[in-house]
Protein backbone atom coordinates (compact mmCIF):
# COMPACT_ATOMS: atom_id res chain seq x y z
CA UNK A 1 80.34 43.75 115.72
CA UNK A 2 80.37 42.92 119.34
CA UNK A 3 79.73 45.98 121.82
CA UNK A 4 82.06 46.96 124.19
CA UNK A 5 82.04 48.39 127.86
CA UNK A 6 82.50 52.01 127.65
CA UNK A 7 81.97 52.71 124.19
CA UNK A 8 80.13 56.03 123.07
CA UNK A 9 76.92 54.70 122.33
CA UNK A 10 76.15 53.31 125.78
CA UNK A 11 74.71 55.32 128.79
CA UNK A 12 77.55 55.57 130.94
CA UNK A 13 78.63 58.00 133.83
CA UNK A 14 81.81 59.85 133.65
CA UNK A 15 84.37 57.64 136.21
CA UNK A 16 84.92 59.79 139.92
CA UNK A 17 82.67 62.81 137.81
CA UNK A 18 81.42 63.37 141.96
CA UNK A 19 83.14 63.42 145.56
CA UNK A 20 80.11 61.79 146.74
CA UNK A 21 78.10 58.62 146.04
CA UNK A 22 75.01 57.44 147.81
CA UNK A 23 74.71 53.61 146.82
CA UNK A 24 72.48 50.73 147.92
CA UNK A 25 72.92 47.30 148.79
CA UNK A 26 72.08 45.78 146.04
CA UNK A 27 75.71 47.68 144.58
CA UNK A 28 77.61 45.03 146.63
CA UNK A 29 80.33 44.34 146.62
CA UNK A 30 81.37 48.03 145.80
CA UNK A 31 84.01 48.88 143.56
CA UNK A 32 85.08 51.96 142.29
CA UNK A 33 85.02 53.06 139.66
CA UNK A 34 81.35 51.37 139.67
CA UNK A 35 79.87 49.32 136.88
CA UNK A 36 78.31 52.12 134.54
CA UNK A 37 81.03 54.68 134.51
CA UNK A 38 83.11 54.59 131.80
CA UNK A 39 86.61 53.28 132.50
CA UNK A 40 89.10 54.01 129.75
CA UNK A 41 89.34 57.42 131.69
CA UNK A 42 89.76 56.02 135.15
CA UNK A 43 91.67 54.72 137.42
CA UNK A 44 92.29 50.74 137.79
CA UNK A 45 89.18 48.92 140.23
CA UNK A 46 89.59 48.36 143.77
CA UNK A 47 87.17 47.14 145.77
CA UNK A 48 86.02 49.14 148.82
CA UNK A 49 85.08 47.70 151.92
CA UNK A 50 81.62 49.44 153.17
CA UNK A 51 79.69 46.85 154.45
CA UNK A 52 81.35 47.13 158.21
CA UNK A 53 81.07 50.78 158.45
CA UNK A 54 78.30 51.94 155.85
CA UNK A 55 81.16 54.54 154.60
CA UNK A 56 84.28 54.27 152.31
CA UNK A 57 86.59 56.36 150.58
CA UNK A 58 88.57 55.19 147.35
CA UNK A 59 92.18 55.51 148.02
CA UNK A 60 92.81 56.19 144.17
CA UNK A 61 90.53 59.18 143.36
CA UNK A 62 89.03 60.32 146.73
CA UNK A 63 85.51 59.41 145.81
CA UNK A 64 83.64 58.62 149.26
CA UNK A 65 81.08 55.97 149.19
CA UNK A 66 77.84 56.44 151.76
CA UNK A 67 75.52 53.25 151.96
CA UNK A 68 71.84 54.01 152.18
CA UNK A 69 68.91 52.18 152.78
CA UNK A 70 67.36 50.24 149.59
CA UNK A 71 64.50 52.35 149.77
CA UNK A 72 66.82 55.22 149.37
């Protein structure tokens, strides 16, 4: 049996579980909900446009996005 994004068994973060996100470069491009949250839950991907800025907000669940430093 093939495994399947989202299932129980993996590790995965509730989708839009915070307001707040702190997330690094290497997360681009951005989309929310992000890879490791579990989606069946959630609301369809967008893509969020934080490169310009170093700040977005998803228009779908209100989760804001704050880019940090890859040290960070």
């Amino acid at each position: 049996m093939t495994q399947r994004a989202g299932t129980v068994e993996q590790n995965l973060s509730p989708a839009s579980a915070q307001h707040r996100y702190q997330v690094r470069p290497r997360d681009l491009p951005l989309s929310c909900p992000m890879p490791g949250m579990y989606l069946w839950n959630s609301h369809p991907k967008v893509f969020l446009p934080i490169e310009e800025t170093g700040e977005a907000k998803c228009p779908y669940c209100g989760a804001q996005y704050h880019l940090g430093d890859e040290g960070a």
